[in-house]
Protein backbone atom coordinates (compact mmCIF):
# COMPACT_ATOMS: atom_id res chain seq x y z
CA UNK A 1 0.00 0.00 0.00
CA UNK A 2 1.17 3.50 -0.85
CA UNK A 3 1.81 5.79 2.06
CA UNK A 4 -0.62 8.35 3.11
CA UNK A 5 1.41 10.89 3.25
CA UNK A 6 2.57 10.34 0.07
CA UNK A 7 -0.46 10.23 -1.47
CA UNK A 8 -1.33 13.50 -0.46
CA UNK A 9 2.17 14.97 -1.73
CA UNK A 10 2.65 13.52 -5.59
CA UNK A 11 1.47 15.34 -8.49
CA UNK A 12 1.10 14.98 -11.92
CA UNK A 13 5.24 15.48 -13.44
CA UNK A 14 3.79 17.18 -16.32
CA UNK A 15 1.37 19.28 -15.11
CA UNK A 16 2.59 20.33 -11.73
CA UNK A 17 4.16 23.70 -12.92
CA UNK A 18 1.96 25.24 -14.76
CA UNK A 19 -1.49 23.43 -13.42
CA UNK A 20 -2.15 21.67 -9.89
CA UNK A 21 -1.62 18.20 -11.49
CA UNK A 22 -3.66 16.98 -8.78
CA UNK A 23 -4.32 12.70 -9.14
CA UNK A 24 -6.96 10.68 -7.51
CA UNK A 25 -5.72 7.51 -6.93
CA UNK A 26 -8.01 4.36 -8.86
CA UNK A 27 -8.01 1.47 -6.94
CA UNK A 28 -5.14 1.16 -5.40
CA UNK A 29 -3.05 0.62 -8.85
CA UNK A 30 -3.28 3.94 -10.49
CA UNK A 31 -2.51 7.34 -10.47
CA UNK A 32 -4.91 9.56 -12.90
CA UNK A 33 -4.60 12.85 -13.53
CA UNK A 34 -7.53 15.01 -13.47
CA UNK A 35 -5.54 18.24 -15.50
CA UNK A 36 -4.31 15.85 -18.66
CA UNK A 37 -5.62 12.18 -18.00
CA UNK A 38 -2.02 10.52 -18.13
CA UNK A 39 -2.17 7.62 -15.82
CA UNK A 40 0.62 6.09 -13.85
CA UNK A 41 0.87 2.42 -12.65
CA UNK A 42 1.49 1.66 -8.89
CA UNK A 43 4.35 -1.35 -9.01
CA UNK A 44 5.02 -3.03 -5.81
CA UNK A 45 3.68 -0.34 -3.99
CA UNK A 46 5.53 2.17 -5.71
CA UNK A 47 3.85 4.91 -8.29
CA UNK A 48 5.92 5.17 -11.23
CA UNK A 49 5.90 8.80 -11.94
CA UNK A 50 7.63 9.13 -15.44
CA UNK A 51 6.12 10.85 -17.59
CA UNK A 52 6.80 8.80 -20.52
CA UNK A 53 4.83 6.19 -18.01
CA UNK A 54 2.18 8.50 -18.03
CA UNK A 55 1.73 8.70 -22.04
CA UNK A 56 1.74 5.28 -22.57
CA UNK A 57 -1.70 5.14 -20.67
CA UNK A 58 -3.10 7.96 -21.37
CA UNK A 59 -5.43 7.28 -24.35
CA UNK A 60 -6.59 4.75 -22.26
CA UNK A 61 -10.12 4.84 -20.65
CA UNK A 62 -10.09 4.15 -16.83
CA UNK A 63 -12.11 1.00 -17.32
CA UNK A 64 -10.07 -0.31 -19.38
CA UNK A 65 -6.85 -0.23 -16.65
CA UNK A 66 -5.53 -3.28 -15.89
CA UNK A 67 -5.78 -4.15 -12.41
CA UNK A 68 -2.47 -4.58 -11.23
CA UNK A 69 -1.23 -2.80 -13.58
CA UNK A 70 1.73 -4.88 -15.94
CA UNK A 71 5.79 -4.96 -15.34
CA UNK A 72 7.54 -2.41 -17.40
């Protein structure tokens, strides 16, 4: 599980200077950003923030995550 106070702390890479790049965090796997929609993974309880991370998933629909999400 990700730390609390982490959670509250991490935003969005590529938002975060010029938006809020807040991200609510999808069940326990996910990090989604509500400014641009990229969407990082959560592996072995640790969010991979990269923003080339974030592109890979961001065309995809929340639904359509899959839960965990895959190594590399």
């Amino acid at each position: 599980m990700v730390n609390k106070d982490l959670l509250e702390i991490l935003r969005c890479p590529a938002c975060v200077r010029e938006k809020e790049g807040l991200l609510d965090f999808y069940k326990e796997s996910w990090f989604i950003c509500r400014d641009c929609g990229r969407k990082y993974p959560v592996r072995d309880d640790i969010p991979v923030m990269l923003i080339d991370e974030g592109d890979k998933w961001a065309q995809t629909r929340v639904e359509d995550l899959p839960i965990p999400p895959p190594n590399a």
